[in-house]
C-alpha atoms as a PDB file:
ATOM      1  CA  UNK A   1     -10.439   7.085  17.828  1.00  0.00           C
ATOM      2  CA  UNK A   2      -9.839   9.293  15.151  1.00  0.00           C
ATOM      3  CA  UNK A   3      -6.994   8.537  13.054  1.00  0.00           C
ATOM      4  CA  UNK A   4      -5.557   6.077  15.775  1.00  0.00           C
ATOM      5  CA  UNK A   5      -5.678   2.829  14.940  1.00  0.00           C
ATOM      6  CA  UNK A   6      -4.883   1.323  18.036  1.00  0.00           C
ATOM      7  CA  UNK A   7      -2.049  -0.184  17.212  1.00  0.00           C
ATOM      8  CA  UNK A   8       1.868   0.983  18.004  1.00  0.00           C
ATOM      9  CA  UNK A   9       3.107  -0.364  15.030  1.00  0.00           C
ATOM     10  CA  UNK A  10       0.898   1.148  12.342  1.00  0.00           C
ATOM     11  CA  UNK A  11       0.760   5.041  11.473  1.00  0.00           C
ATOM     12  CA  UNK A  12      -2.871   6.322   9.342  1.00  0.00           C
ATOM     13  CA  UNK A  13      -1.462   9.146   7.106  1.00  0.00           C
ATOM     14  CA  UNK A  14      -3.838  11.253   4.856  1.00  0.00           C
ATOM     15  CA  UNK A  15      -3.331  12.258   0.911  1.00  0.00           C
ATOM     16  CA  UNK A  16      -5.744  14.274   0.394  1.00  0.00           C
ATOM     17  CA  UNK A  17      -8.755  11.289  -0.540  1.00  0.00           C
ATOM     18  CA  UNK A  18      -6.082   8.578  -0.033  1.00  0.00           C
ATOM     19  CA  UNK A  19      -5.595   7.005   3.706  1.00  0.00           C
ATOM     20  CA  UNK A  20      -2.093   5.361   3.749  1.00  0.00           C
ATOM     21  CA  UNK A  21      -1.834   2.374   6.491  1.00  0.00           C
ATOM     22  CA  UNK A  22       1.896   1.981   7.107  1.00  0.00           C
ATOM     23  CA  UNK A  23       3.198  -0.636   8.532  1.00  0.00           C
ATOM     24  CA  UNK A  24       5.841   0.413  10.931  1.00  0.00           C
ATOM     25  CA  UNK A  25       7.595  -1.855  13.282  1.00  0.00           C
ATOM     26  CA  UNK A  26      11.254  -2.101  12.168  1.00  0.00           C
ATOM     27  CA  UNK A  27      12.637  -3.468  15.329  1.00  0.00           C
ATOM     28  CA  UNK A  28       9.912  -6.602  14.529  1.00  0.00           C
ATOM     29  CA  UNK A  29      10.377  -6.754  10.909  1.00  0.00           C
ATOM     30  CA  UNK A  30       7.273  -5.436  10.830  1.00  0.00           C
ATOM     31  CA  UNK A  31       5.578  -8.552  12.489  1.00  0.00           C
ATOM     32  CA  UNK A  32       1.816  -8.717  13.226  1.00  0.00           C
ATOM     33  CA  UNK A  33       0.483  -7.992  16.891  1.00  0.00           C
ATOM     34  CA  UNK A  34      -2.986  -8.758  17.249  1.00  0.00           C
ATOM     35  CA  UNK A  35      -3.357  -5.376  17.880  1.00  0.00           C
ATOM     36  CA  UNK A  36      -1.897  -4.234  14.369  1.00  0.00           C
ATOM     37  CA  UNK A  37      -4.189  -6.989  12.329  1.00  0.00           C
ATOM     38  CA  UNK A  38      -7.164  -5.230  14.480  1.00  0.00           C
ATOM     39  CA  UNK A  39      -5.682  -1.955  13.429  1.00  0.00           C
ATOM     40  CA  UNK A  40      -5.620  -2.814   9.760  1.00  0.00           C
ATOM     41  CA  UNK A  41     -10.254  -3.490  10.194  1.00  0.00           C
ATOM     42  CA  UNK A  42      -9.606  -0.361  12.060  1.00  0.00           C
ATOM     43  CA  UNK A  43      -8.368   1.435   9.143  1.00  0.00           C
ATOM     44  CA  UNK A  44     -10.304  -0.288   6.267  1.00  0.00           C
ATOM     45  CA  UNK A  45     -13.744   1.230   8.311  1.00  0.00           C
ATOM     46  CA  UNK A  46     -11.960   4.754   8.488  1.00  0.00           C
ATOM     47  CA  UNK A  47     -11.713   5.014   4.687  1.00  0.00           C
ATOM     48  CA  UNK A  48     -15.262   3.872   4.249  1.00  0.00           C
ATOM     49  CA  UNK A  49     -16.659   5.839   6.639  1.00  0.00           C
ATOM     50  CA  UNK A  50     -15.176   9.337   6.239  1.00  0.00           C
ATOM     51  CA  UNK A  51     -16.673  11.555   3.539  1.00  0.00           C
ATOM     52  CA  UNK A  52     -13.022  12.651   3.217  1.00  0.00           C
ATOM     53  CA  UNK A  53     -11.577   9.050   2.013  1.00  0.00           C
ATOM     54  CA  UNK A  54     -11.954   7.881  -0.970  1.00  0.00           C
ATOM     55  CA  UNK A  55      -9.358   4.496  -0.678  1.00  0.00           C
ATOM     56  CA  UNK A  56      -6.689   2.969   1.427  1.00  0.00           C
ATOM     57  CA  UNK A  57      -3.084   1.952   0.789  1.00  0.00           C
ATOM     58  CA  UNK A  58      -1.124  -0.199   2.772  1.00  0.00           C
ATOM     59  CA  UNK A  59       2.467  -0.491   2.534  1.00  0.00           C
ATOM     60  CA  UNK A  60       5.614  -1.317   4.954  1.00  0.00           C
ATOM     61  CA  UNK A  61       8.966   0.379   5.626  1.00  0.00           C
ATOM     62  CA  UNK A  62      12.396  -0.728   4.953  1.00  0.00           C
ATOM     63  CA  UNK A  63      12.804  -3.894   2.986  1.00  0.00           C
ATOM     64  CA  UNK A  64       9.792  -5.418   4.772  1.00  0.00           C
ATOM     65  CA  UNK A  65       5.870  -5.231   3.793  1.00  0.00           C
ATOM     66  CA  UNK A  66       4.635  -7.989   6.497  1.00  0.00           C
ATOM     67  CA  UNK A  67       6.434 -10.972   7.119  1.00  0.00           C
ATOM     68  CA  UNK A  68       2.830 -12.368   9.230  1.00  0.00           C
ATOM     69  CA  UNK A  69       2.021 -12.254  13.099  1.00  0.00           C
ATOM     70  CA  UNK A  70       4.660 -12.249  15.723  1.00  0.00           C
ATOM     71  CA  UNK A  71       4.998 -15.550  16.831  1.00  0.00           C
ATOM     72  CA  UNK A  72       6.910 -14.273  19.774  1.00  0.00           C
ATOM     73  CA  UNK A  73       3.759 -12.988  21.438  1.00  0.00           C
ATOM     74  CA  UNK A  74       5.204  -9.016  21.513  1.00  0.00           C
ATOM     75  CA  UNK A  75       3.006  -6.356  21.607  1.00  0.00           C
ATOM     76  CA  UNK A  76       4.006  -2.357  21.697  1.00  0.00           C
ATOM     77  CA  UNK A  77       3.489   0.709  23.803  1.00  0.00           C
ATOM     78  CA  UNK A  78      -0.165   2.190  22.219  1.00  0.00           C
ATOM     79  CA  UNK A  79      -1.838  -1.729  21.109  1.00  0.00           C
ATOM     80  CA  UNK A  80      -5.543  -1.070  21.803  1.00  0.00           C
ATOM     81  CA  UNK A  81      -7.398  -4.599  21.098  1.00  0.00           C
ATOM     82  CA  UNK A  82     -10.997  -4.399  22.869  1.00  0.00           C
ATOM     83  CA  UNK A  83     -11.248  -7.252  25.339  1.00  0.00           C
ATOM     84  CA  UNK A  84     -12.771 -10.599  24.402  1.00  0.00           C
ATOM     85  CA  UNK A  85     -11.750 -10.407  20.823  1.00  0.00           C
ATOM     86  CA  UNK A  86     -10.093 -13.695  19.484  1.00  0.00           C
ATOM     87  CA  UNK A  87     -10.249 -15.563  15.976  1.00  0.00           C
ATOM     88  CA  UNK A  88     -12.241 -14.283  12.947  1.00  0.00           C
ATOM     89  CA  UNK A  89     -12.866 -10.773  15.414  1.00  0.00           C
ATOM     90  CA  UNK A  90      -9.138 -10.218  15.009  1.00  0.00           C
ATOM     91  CA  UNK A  91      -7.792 -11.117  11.576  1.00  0.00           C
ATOM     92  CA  UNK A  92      -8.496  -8.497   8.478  1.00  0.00           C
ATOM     93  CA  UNK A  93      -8.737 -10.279   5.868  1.00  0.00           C
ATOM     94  CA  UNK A  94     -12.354 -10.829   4.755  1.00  0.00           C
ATOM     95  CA  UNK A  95     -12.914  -6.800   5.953  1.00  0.00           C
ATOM     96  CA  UNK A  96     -10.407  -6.203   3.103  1.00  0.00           C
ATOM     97  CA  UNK A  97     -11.732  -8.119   0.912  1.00  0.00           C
ATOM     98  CA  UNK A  98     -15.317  -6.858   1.282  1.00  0.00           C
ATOM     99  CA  UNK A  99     -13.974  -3.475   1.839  1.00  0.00           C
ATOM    100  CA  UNK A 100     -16.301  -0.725  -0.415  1.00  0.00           C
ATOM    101  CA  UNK A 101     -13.675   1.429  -0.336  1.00  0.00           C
ATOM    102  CA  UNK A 102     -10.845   0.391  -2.724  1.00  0.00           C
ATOM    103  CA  UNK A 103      -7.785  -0.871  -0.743  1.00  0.00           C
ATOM    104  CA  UNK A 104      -4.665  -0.991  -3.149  1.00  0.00           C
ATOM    105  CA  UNK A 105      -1.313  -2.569  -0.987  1.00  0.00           C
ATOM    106  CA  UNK A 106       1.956  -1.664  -2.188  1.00  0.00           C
ATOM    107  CA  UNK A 107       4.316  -4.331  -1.559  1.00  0.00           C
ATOM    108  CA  UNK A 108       7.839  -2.813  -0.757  1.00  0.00           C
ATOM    109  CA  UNK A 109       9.530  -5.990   0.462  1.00  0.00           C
ATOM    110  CA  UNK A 110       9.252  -8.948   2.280  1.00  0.00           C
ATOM    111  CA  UNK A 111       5.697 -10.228   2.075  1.00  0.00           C
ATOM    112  CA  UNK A 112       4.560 -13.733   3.510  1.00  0.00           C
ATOM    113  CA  UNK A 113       1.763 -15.424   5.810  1.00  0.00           C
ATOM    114  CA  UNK A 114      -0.745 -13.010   6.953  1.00  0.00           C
ATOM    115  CA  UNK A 115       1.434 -10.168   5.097  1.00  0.00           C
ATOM    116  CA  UNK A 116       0.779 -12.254   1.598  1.00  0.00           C
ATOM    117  CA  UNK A 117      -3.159 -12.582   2.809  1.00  0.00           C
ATOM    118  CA  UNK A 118      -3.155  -8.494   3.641  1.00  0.00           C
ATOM    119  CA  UNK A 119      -1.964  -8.132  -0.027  1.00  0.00           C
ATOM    120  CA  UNK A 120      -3.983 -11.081  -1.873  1.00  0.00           C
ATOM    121  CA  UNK A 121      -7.410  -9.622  -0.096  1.00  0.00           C
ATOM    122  CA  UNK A 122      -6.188  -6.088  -2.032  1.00  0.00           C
ATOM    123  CA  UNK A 123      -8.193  -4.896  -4.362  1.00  0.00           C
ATOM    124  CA  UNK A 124      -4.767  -4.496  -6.265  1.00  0.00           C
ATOM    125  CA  UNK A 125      -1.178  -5.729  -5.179  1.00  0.00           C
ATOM    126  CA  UNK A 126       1.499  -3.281  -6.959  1.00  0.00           C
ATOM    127  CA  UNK A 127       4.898  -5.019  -5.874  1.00  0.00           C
ATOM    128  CA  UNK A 128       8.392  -3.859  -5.887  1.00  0.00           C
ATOM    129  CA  UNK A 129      10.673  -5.912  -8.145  1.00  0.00           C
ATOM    130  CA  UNK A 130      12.519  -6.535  -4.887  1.00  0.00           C
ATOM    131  CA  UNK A 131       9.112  -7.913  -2.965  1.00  0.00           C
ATOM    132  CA  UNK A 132       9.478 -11.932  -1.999  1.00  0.00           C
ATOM    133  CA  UNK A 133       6.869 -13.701  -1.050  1.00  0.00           C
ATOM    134  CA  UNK A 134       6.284 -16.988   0.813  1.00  0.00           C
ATOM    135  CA  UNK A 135       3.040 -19.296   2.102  1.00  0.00           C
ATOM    136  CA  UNK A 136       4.771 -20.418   5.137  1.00  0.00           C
ATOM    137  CA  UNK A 137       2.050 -21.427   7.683  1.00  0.00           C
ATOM    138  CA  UNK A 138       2.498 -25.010   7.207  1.00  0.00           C
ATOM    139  CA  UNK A 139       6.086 -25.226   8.666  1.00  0.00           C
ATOM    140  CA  UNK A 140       4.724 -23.820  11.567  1.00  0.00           C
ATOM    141  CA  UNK A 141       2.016 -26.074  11.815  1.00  0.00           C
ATOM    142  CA  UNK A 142      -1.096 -24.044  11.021  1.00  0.00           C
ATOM    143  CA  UNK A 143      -4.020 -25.184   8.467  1.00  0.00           C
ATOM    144  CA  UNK A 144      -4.611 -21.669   7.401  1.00  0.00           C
ATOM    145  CA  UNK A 145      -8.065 -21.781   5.687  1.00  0.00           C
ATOM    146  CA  UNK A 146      -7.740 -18.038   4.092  1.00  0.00           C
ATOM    147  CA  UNK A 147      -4.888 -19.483   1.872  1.00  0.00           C
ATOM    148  CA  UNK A 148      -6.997 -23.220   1.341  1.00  0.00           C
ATOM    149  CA  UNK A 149     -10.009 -20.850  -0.327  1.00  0.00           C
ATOM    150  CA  UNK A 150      -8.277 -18.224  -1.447  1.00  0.00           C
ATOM    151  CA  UNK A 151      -4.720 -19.105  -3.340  1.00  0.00           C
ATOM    152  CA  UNK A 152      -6.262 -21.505  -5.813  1.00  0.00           C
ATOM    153  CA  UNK A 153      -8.762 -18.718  -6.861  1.00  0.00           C
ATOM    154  CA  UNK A 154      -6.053 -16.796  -7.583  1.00  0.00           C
ATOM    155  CA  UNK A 155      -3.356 -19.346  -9.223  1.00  0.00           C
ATOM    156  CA  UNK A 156      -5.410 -22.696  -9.775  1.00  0.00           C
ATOM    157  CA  UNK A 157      -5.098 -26.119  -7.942  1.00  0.00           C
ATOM    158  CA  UNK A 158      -1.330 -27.426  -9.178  1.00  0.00           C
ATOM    159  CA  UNK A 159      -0.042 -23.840  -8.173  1.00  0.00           C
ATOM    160  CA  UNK A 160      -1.417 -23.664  -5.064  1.00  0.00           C
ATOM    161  CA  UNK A 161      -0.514 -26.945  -3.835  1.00  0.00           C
ATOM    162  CA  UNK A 162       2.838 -26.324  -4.360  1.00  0.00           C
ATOM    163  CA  UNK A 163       2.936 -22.802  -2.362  1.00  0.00           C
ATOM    164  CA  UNK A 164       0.810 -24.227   0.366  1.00  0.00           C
ATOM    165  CA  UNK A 165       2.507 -27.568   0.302  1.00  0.00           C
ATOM    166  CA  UNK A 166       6.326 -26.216  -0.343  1.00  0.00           C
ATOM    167  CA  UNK A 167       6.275 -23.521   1.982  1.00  0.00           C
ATOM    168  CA  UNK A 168       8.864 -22.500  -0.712  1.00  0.00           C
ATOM    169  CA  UNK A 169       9.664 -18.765  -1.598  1.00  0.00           C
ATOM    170  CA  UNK A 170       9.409 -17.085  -4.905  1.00  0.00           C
ATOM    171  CA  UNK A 171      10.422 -13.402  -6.399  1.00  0.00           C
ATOM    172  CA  UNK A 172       7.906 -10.702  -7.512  1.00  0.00           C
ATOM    173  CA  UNK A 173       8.467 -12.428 -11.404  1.00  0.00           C
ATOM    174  CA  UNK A 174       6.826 -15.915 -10.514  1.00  0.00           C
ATOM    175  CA  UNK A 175       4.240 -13.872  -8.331  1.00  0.00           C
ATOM    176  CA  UNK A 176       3.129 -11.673 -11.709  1.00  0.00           C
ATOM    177  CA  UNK A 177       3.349 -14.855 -13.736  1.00  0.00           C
ATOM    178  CA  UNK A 178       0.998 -16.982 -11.489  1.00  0.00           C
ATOM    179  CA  UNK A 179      -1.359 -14.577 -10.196  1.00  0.00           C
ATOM    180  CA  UNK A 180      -0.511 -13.730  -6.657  1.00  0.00           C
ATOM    181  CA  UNK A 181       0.141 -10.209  -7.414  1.00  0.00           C
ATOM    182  CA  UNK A 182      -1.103  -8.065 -10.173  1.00  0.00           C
ATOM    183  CA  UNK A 183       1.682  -5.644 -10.777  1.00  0.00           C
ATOM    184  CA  UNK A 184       5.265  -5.305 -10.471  1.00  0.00           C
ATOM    185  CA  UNK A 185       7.130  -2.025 -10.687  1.00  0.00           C
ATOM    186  CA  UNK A 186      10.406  -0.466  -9.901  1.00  0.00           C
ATOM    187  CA  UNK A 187      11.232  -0.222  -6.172  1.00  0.00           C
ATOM    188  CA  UNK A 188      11.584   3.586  -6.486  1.00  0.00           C
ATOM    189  CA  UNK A 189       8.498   3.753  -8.291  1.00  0.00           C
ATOM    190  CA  UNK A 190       6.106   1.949  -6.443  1.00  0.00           C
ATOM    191  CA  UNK A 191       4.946   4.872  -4.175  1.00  0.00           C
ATOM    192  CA  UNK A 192       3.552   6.440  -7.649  1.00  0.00           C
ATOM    193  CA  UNK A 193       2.516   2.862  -9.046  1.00  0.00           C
ATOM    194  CA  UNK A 194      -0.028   2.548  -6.068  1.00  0.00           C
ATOM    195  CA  UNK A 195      -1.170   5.864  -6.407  1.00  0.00           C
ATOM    196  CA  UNK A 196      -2.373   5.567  -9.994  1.00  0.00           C
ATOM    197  CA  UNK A 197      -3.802   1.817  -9.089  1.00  0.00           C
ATOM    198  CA  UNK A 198      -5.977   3.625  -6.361  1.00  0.00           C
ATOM    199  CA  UNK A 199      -6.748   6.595  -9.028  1.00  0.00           C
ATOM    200  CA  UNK A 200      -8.013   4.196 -11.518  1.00  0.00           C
ATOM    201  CA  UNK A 201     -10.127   1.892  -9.521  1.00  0.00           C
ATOM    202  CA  UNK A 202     -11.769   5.080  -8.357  1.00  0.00           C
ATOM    203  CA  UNK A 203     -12.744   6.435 -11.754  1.00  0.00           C
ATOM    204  CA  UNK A 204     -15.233   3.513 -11.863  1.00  0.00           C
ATOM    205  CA  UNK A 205     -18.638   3.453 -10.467  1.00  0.00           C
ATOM    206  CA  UNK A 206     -18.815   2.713  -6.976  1.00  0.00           C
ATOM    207  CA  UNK A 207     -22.182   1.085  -6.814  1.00  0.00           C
ATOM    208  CA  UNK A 208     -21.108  -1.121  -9.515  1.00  0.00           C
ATOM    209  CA  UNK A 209     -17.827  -1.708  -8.678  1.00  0.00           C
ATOM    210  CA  UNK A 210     -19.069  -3.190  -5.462  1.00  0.00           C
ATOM    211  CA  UNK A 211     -22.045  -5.395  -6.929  1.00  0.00           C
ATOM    212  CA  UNK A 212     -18.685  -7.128  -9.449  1.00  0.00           C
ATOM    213  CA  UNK A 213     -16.765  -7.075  -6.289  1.00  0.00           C
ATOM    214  CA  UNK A 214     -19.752  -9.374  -4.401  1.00  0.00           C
ATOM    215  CA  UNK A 215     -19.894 -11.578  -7.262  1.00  0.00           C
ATOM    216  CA  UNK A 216     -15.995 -11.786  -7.757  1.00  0.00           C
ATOM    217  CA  UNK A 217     -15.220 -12.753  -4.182  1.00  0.00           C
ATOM    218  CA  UNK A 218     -17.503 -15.719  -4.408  1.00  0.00           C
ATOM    219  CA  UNK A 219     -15.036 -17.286  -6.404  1.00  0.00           C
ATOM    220  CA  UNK A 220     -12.690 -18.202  -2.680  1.00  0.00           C
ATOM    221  CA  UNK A 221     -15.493 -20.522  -1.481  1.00  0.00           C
ATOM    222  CA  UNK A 222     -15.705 -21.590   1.533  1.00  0.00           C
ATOM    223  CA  UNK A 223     -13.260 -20.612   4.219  1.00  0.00           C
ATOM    224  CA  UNK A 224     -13.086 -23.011   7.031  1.00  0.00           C
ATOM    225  CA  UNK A 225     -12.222 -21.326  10.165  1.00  0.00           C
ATOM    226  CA  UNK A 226     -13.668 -23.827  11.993  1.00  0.00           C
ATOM    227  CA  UNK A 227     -10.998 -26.343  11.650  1.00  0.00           C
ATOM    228  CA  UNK A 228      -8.115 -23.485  11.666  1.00  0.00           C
ATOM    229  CA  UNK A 229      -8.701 -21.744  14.877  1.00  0.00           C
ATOM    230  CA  UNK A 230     -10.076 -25.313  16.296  1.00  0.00           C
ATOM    231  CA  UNK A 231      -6.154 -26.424  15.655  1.00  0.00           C
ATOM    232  CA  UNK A 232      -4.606 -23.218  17.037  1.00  0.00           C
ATOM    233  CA  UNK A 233      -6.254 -24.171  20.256  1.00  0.00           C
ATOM    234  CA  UNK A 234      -6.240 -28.111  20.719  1.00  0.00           C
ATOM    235  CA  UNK A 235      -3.386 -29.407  18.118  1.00  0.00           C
ATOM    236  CA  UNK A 236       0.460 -29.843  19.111  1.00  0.00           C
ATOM    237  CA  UNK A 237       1.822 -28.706  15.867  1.00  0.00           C
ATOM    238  CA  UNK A 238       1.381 -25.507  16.183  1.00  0.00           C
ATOM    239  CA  UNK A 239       3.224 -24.912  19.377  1.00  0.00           C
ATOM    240  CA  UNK A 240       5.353 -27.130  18.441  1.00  0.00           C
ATOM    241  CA  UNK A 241       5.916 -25.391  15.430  1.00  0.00           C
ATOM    242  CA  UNK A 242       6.344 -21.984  16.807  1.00  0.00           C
ATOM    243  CA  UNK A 243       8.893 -23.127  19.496  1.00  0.00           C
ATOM    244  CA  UNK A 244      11.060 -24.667  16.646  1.00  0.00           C
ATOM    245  CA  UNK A 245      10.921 -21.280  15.158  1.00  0.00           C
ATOM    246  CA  UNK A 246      11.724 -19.386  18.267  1.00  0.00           C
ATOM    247  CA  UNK A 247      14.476 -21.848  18.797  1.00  0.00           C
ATOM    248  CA  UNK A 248      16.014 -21.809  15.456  1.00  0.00           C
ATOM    249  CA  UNK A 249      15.658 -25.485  15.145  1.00  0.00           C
ATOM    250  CA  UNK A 250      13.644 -27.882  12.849  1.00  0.00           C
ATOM    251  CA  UNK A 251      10.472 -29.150  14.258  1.00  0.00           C
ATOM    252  CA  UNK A 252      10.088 -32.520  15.599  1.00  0.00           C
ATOM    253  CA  UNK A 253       7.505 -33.556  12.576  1.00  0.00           C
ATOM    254  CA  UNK A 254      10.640 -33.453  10.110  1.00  0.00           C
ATOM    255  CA  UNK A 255      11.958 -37.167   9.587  1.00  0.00           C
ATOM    256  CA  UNK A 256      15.642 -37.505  10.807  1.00  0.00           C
ATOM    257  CA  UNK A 257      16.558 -40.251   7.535  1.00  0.00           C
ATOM    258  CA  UNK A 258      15.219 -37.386   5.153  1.00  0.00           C
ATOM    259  CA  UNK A 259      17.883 -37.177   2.456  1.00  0.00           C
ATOM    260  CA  UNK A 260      19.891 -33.773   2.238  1.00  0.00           C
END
């Protein structure tokens, strides 16, 4: 496929040994298709696979990184997901995690559910001082088991709990302070801030650098898609969940007597 990822709202854009993933689907707010978290494995495999890439950057337009999938079910003109992939085929996470390659994200704005995951995977998360972040999967009814193994090995127990269990959303400062991220810069600097990230992480040895990487990413456990994508297709709360977002209402699970 080239440099296609398959996907209408991503673009693949070369710098010299730097692939940039952009994620571009304004009229969405940059929402996940299926077809663009495909398209993300897609691009991770490009970078380690041409002699001409070296490591990947993924970043949004506007004031929007990734605000998760599209719960409205959209796709776009050029989507290219192979038939009979579903689940753990689709979602990008653990391919950018485990990517060889160093993949550096460069978080210009908005940045929750899978979008968060997308940058948490990261080798390195540079963030704009303008970035906002959220863990919102539970208001929606999902028990997302990236975030169950993966936030507390980046912010501990109590701080995960709250973020899962809040659904609350917090600035680029609490993100630096607790972990989530690793970097905060300017907003107009950010483009040059994920840059020198990728730069530096290449400067080490790549044989190395992947035998730490192994032994680092056995720190998130074990990840229980089992029981998420076993809810996605048999539970009420998620489609109950998704219709209350769709609807712009609260969904049914809230108590009426809760005190405002």
């Amino acid at each position: 496929m080239g440099d296609d990822l398959g996907a209408g709202g991503l673009r693949f854009e070369r710098e010299g040994a730097i692939g940039w993933c952009i994620i571009d689907r304004p009229a969405a707010r940059n929402a996940f298709t299926p077809a663009m978290y495909y398209g993300l494995k897609r691009a991770v495999r490009l970078v380690n696979s041409d002699p001409d890439l070296a490591a990947l950057i993924i970043t949004g337009v506007d004031d929007v990184f990734a605000p998760g999938g599209d719960l409205g079910g959209r796709s776009e003109p050029g989507d290219d997901l192979p038939e009979g992939l579903a689940g753990t085929d689709v979602v990008p996470f653990l391919t950018i995690r485990d990517s060889r390659a160093p993949v550096i994200s460069a978080v210009n704005g908005i940045c929750q559910a899978g979008g968060l995951l997308v940058a948490m995977m990261s080798d390195i998360a540079v963030a704009s001082e303008r970035a906002t972040f959220r863990v919102p999967e539970l208001l929606r009814g999902i028990p997302d088991a990236t975030y169950a193994a993966a936030l507390p090995a980046h912010v501990g127990i109590a701080a995960a709990r709250d973020l899962i269990l809040s659904a609350r959303r917090f600035d680029a400062a609490e993100a630096l302070r607790l972990g989530v991220i690793s970097r905060v810069v300017p907003h107009d600097q950010l483009r040059e801030a994920a840059l020198t990230a990728a730069r530096e992480v290449l400067q080490t040895a790549p044989i190395a650098r992947a035998q730490v990487k192994r032994m680092l990413n056995e720190r998130y456990g074990q990840i229980d898609y089992q029981t998420m994508f076993g809810a996605l297709e048999t539970s009420p709360e998620p489609r109950e969940g998704m219709r209350a977002f769709m609807e712009k209402r609260d969904p049914e699970w809230i108590p009426r007597n809760l005190p405002v």
